[in-house]
N, C-alpha and C. Protein backbone atom coordinates (compact mmCIF):
# COMPACT_ATOMS: atom_id res chain seq x y z
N UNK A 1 -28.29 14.03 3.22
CA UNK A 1 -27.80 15.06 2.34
C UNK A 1 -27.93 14.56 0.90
N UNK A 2 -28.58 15.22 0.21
CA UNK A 2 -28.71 15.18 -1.28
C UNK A 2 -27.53 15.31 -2.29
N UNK A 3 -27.45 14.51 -3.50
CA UNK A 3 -26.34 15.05 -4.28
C UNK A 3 -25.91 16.55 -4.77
N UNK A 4 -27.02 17.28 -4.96
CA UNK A 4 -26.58 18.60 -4.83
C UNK A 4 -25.99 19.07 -4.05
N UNK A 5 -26.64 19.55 -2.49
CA UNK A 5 -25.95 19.65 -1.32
C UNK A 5 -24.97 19.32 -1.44
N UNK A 6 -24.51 18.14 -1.19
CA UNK A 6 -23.07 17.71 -1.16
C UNK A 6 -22.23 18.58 -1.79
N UNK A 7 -22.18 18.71 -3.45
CA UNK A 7 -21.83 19.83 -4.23
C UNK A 7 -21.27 20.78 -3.72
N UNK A 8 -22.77 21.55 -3.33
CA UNK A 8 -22.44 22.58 -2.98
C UNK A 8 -22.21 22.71 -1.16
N UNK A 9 -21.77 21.99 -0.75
CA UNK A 9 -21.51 22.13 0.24
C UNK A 9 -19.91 22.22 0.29
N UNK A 10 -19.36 21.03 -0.18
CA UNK A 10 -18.07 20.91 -0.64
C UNK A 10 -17.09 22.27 -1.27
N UNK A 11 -18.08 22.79 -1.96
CA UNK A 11 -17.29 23.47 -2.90
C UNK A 11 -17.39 24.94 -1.63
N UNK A 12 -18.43 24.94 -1.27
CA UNK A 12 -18.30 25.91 0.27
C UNK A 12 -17.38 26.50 0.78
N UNK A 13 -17.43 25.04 1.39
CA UNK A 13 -16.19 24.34 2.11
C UNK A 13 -14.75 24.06 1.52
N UNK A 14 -14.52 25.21 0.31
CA UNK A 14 -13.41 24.83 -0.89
C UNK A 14 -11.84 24.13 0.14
N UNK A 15 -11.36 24.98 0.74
CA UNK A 15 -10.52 24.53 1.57
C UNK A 15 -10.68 24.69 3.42
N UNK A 16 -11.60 24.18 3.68
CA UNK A 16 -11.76 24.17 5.16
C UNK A 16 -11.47 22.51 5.42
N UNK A 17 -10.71 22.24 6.30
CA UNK A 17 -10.25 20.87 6.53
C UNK A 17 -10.24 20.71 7.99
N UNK A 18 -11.21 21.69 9.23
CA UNK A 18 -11.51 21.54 9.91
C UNK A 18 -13.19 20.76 10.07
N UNK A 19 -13.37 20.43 11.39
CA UNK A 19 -15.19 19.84 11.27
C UNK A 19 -15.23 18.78 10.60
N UNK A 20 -16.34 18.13 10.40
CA UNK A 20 -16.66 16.55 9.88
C UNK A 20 -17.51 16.66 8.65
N UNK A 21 -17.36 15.82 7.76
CA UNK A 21 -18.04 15.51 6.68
C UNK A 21 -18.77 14.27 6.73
N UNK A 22 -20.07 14.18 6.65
CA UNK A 22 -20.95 12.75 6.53
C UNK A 22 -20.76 11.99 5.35
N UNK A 23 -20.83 10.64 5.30
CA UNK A 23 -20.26 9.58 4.42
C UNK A 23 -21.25 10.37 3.40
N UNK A 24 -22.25 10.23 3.28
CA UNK A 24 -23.12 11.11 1.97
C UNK A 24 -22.11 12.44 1.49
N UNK A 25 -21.74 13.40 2.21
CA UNK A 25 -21.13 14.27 1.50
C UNK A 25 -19.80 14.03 1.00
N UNK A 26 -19.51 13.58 1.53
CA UNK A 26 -17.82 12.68 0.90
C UNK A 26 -18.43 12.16 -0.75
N UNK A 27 -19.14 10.75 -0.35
CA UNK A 27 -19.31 10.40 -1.67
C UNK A 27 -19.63 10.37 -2.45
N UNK A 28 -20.87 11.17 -2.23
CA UNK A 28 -21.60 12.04 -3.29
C UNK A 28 -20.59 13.00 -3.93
N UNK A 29 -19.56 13.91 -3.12
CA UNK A 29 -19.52 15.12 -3.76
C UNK A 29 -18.21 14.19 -4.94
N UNK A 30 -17.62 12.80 -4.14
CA UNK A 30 -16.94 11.75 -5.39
C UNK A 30 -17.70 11.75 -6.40
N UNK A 31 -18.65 10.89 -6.12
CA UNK A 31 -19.01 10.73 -7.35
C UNK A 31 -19.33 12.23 -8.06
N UNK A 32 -19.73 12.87 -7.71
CA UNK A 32 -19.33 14.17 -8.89
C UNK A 32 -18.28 14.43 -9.39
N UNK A 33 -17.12 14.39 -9.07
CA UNK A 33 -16.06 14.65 -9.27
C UNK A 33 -15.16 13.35 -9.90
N UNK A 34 -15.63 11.89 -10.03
CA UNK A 34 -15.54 11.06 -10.60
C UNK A 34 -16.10 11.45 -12.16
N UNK A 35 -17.87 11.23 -11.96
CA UNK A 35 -18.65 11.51 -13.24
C UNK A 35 -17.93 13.24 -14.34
N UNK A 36 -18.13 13.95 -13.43
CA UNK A 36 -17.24 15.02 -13.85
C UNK A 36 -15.73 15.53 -14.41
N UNK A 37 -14.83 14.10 -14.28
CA UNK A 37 -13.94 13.77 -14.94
C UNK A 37 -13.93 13.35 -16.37
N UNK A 38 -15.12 12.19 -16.29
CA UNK A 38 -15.53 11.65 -17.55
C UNK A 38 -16.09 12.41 -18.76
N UNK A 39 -16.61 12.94 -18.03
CA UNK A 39 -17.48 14.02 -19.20
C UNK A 39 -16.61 15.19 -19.53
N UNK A 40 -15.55 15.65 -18.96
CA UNK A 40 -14.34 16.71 -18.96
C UNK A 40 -13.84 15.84 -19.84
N UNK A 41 -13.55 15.04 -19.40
CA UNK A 41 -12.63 14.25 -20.54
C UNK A 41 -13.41 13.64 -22.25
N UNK A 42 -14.84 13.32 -22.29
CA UNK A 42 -15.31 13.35 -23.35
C UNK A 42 -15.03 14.57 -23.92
N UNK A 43 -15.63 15.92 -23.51
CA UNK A 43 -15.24 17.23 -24.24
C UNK A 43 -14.42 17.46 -24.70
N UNK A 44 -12.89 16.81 -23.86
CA UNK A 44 -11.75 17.24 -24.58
C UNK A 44 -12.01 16.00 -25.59
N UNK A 45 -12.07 15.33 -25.51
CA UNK A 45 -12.37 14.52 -26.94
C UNK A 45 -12.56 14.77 -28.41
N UNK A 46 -13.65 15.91 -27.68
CA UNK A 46 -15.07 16.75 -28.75
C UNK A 46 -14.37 17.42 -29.38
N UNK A 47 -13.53 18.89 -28.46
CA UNK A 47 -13.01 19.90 -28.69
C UNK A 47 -11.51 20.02 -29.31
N UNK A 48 -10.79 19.02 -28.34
CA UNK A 48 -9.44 19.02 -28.36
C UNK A 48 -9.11 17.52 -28.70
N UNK A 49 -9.23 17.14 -30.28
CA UNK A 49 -8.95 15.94 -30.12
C UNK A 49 -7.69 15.26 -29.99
N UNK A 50 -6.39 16.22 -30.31
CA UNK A 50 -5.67 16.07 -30.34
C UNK A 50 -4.69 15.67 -29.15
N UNK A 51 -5.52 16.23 -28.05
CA UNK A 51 -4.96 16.36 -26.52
C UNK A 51 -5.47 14.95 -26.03
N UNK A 52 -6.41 14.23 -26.53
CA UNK A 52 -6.63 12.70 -25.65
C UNK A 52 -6.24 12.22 -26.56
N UNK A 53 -5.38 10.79 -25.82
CA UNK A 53 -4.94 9.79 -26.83
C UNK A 53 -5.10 8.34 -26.10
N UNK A 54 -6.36 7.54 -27.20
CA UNK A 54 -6.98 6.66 -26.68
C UNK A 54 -6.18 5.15 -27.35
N UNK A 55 -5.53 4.16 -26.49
CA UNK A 55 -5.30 3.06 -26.92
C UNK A 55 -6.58 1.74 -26.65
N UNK A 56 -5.92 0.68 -27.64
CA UNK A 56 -7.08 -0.03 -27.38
C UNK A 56 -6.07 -1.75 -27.79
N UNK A 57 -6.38 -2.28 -26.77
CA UNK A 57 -5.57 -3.81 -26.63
C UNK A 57 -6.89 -4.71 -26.43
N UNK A 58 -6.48 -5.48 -27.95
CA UNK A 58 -7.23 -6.46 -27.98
C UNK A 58 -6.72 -7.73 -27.86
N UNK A 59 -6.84 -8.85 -27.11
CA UNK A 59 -6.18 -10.13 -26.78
C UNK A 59 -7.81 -11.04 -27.33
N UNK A 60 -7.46 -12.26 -27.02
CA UNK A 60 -8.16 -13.33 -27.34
C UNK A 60 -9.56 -13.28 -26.60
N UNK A 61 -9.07 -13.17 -25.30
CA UNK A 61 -10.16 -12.93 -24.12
C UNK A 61 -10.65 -11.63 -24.30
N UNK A 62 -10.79 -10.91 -24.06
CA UNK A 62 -10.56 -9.43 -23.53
C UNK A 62 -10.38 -8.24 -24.41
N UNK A 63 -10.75 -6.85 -24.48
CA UNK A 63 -10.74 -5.61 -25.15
C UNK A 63 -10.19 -4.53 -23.92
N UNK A 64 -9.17 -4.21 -23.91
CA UNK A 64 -8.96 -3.16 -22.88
C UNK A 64 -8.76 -1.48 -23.59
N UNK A 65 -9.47 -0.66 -23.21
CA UNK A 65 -9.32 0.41 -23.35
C UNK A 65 -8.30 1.38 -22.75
N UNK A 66 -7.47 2.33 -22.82
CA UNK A 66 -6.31 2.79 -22.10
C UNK A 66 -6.74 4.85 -22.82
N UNK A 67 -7.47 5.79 -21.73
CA UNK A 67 -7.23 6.92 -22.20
C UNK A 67 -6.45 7.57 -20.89
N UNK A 68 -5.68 8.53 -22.11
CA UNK A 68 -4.78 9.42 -21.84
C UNK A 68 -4.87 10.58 -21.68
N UNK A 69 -5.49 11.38 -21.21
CA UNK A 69 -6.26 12.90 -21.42
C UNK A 69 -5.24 14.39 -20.69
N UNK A 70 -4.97 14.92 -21.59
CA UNK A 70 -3.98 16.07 -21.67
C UNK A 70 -5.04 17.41 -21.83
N UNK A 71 -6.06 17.53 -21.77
CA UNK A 71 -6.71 18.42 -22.52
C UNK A 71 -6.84 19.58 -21.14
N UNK A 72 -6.83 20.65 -22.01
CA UNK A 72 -7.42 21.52 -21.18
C UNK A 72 -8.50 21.27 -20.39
N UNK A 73 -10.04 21.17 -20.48
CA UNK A 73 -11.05 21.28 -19.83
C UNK A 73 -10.79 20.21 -18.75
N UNK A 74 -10.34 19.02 -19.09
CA UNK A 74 -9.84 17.90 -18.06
C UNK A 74 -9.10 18.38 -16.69
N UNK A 75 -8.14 19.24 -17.24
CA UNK A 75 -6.79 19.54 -16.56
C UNK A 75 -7.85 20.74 -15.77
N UNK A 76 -8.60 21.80 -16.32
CA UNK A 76 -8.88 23.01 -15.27
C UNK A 76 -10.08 22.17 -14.18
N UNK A 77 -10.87 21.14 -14.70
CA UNK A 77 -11.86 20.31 -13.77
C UNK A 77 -11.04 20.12 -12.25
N UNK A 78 -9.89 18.84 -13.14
CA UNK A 78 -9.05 18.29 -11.70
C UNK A 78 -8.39 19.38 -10.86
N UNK A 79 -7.90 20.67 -11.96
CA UNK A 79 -7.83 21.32 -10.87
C UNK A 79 -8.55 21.93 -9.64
N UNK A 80 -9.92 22.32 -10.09
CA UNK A 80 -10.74 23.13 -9.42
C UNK A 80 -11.05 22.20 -8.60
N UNK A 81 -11.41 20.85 -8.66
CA UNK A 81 -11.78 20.10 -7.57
C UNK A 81 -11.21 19.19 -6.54
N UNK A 82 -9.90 19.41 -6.80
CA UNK A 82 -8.58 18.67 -6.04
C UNK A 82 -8.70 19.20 -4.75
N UNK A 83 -8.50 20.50 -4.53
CA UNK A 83 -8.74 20.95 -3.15
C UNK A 83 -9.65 20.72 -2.08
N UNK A 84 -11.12 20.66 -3.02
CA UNK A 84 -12.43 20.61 -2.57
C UNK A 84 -12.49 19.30 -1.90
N UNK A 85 -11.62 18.55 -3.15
CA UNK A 85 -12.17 16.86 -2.48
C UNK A 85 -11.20 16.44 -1.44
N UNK A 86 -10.05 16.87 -1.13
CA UNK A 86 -8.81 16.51 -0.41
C UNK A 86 -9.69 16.71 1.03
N UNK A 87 -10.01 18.21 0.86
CA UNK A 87 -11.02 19.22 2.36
C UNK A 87 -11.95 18.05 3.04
N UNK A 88 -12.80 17.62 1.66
CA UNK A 88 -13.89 16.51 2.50
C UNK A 88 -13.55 15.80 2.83
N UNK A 89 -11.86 14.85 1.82
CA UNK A 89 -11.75 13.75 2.88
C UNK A 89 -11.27 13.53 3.88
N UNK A 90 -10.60 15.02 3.93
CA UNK A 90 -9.92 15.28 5.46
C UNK A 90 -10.81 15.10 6.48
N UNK A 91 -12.23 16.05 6.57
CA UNK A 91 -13.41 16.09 7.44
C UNK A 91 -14.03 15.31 7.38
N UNK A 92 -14.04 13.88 6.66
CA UNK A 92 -14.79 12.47 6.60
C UNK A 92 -14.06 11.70 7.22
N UNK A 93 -12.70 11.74 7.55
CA UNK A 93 -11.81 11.20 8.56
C UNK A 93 -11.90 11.62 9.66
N UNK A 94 -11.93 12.65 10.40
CA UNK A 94 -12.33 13.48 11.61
C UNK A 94 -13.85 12.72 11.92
N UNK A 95 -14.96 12.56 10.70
CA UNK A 95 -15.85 12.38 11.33
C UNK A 95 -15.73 10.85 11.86
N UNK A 96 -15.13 10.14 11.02
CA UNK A 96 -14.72 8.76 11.84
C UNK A 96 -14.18 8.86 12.86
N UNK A 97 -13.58 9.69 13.43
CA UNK A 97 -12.65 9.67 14.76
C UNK A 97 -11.51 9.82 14.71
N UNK A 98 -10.79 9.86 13.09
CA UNK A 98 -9.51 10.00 12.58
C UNK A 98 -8.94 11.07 12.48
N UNK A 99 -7.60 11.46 12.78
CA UNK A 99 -7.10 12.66 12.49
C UNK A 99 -7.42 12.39 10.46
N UNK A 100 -7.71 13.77 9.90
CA UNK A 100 -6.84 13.64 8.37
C UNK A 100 -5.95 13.12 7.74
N UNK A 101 -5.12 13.47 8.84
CA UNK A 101 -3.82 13.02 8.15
C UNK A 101 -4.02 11.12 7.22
N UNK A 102 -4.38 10.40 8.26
CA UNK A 102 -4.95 9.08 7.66
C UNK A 102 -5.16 9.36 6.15
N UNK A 103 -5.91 10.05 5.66
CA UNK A 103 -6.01 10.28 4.25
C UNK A 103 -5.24 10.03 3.65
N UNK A 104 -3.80 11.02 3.72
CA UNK A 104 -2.68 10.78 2.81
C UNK A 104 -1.41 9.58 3.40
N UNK A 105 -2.10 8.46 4.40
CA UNK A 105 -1.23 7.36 4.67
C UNK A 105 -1.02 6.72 3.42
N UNK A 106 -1.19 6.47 2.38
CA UNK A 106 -0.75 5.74 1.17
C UNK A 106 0.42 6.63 1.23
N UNK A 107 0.27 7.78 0.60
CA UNK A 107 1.21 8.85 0.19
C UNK A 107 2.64 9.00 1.06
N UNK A 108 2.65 8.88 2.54
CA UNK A 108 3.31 8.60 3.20
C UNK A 108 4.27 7.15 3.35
N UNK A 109 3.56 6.25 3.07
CA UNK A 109 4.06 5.04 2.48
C UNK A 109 4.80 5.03 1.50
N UNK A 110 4.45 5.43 1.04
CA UNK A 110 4.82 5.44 -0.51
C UNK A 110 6.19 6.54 -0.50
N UNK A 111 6.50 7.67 -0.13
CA UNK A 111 7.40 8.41 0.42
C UNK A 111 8.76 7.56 1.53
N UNK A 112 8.11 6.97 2.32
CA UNK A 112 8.78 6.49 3.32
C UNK A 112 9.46 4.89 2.59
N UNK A 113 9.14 4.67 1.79
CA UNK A 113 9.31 3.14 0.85
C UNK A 113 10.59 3.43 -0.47
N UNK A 114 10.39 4.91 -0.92
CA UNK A 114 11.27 5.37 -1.94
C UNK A 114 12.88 5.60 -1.13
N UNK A 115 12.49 6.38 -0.29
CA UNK A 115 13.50 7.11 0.62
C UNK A 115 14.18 5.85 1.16
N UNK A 116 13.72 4.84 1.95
CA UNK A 116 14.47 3.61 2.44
C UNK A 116 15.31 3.20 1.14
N UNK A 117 14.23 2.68 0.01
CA UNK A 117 15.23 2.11 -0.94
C UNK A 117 16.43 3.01 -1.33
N UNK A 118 16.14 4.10 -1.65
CA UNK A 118 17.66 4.81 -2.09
C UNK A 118 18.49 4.92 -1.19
N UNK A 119 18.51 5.13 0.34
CA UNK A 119 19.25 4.90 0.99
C UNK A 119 20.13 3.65 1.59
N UNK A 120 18.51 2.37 1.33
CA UNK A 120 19.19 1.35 1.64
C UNK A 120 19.86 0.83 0.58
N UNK A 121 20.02 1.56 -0.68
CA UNK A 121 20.76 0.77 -2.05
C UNK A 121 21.86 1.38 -2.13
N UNK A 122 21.94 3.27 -1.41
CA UNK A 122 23.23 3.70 -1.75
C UNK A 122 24.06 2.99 -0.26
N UNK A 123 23.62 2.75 0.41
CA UNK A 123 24.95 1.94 1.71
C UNK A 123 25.02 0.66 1.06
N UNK A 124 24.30 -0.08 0.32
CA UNK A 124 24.84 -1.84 -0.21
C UNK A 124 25.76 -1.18 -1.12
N UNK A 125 26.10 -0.17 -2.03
CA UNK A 125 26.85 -0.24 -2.47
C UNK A 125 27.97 0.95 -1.58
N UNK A 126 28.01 1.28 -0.85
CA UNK A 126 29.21 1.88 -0.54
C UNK A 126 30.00 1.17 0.70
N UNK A 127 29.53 0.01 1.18
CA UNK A 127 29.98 -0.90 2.04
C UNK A 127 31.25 -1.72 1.40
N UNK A 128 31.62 -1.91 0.25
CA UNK A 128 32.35 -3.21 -0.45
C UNK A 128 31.69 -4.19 -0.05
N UNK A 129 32.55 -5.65 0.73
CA UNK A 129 32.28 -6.70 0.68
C UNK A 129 30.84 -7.00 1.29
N UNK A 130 31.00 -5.90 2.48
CA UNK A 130 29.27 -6.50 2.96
C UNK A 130 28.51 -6.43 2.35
N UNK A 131 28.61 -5.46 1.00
CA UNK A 131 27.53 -5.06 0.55
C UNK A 131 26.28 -6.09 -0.22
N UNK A 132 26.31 -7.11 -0.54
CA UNK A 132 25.55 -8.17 -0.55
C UNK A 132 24.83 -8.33 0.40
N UNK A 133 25.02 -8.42 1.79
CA UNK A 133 23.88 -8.64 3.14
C UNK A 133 23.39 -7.30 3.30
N UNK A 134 24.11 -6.38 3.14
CA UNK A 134 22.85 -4.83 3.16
C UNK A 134 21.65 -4.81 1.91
N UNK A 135 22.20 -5.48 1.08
CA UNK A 135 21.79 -5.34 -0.05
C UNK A 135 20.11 -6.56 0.06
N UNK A 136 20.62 -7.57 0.97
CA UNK A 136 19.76 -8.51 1.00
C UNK A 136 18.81 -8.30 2.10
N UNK A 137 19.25 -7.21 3.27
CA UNK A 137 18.29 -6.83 4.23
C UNK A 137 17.24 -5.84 3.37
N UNK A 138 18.09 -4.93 3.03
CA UNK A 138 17.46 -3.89 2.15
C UNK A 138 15.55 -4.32 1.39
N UNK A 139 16.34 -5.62 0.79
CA UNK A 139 15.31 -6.20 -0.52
C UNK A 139 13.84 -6.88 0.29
N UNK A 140 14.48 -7.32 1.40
CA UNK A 140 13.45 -7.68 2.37
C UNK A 140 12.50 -6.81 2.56
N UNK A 141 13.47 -6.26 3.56
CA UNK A 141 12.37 -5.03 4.10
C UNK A 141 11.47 -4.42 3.05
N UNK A 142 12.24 -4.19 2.00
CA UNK A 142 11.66 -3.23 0.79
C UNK A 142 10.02 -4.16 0.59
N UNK A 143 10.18 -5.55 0.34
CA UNK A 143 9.63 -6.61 0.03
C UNK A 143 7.64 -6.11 1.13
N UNK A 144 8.14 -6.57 2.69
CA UNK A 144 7.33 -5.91 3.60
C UNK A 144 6.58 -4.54 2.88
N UNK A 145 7.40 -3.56 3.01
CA UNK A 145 7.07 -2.12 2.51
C UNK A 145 6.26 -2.01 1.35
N UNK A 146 6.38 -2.55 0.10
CA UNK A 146 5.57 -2.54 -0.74
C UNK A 146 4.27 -3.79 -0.18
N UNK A 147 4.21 -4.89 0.58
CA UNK A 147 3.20 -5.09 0.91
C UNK A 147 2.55 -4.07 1.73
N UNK A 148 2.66 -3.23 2.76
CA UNK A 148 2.07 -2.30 3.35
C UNK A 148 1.55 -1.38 2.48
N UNK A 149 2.31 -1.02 1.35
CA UNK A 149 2.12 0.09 0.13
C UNK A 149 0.82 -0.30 -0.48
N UNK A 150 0.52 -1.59 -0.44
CA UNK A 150 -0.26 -2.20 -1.90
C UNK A 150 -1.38 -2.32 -0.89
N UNK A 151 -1.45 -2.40 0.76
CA UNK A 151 -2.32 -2.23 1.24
C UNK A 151 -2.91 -0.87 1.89
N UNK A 152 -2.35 -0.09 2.02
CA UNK A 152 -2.78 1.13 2.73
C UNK A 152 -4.04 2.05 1.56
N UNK A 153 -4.16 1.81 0.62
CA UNK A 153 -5.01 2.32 -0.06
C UNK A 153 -6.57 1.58 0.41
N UNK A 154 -6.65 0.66 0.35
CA UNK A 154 -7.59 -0.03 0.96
C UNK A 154 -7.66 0.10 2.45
N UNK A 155 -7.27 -0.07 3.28
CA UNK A 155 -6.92 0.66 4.88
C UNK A 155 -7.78 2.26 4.68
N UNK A 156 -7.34 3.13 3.52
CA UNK A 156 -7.98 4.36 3.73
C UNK A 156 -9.33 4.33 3.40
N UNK A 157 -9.79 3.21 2.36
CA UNK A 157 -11.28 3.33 1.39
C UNK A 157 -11.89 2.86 2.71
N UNK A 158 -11.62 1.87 3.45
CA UNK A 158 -11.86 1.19 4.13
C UNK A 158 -12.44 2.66 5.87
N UNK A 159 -11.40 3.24 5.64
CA UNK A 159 -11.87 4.73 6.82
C UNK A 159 -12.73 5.64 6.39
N UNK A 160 -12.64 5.91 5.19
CA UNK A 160 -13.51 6.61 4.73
C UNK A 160 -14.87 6.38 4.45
N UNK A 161 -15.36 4.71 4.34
CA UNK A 161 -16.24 4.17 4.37
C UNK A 161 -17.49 4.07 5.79
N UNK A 162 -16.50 3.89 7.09
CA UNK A 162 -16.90 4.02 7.95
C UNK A 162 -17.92 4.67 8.57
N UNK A 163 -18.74 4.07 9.61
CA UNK A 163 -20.23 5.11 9.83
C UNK A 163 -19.40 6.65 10.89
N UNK A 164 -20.65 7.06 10.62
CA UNK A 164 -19.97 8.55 11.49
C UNK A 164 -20.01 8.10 12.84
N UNK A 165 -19.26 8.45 13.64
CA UNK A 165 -18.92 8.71 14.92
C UNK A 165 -20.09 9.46 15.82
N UNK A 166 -20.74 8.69 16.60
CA UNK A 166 -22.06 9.33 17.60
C UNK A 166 -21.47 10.39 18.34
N UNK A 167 -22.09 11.56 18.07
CA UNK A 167 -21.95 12.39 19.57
C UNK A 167 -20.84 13.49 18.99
N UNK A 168 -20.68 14.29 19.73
CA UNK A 168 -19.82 15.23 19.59
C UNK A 168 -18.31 14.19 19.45
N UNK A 169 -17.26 14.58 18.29
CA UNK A 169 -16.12 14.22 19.07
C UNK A 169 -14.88 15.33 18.81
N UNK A 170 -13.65 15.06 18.74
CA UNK A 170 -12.73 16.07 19.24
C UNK A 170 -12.71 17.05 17.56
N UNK A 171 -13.52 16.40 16.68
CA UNK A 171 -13.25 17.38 15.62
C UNK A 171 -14.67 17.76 15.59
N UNK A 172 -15.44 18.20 16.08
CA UNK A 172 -17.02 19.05 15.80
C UNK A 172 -18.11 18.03 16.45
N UNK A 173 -19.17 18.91 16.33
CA UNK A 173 -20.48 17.88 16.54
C UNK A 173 -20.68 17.39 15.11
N UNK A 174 -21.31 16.43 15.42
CA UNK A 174 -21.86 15.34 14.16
C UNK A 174 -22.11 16.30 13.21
N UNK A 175 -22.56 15.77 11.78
CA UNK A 175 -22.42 16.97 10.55
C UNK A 175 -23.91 17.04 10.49
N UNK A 176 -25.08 15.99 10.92
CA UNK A 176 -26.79 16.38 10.88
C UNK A 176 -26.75 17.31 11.57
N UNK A 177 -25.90 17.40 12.87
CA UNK A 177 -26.46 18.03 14.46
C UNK A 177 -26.02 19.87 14.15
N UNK A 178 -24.91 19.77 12.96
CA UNK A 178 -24.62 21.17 12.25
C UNK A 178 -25.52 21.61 11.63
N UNK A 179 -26.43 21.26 10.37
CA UNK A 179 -27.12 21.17 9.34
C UNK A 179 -28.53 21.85 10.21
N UNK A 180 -28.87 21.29 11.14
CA UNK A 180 -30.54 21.22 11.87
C UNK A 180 -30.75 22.37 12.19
């Protein structure tokens, strides 16, 4: 599949999150939607200069750049293509063998990591004296949790990367064996 295709296949496919997506249409239709950020965001530059606000940290070693982009054309891009790209990576997980859902395992982490801490911080303090050993299980676990957190993003690049799955499987036939 060609970078166009992809495109326009994706955008097709605006919200269908059934069937499989081939590693080409996944990352191709990224990188559009990567490159297509950038250049949304130069425009607002162009147009709206007021709406990006670019820092710049200079150290001894090093020049780091930091933009901030508020602009319209930025903001209607990510919108229009948020859906599109969520759809493929749902169906690029299926084509691995994965339910979707895998996709948003960071997000779930990350949910399930907030929710512990506030709960496990509001019982250390409503315990009194124990509250030091809730407080110290709490920090642990929390400890674990953000290691899982700091890894599950990589766990997903890592699925999404994956070759397609031979053969028919429980989410469609292969995405060539559609196409032919």
């Amino acid at each position: 599949m060609s970078f166009t295709q992809s495109i326009r296949t994706c955008f097709r496919k605006y919200v269908t999150f059934s069937g499989r997506a081939s590693r080409p249409e996944y990352w191709f239709f990224f990188l559009f939607v990567f490159l297509g950020g950038m250049i949304a965001t130069a425009l607002d530059m162009a147009v709206f200069p007021d709406s990006v606000e670019v820092n710049e940290e200079v150290s001894d070693t090093e020049v780091a750049f930091e933009v901030n982009a508020t602009g319209p054309i930025q903001t209607v891009f990510s919108l229009g293509t948020f859906l599109p790209l969520l759809a493929a990576g749902w169906r690029r997980m299926h084509d691995s063998g994965r339910s979707g859902l895998h996709l948003v395992y960071p997000l779930m982490v990350m949910i399930g990591t907030a929710t512990f801490a506030a709960f496990g911080m509001g019982i250390a303090e409503g315990v009194g004296g124990a509250g030091e050993g809730v407080a110290t299980v709490t920090a642990i676990i929390l400890m674990i949790a953000l290691a899982v957190l700091l890894i599950s993003p990589l766990l997903v690049l890592w699925w999404l990367a994956r070759p397609t799955q031979e053969g028919a499987n429980r989410y469609g036939p292969q995405p060539h064996m559609v196409e032919a």
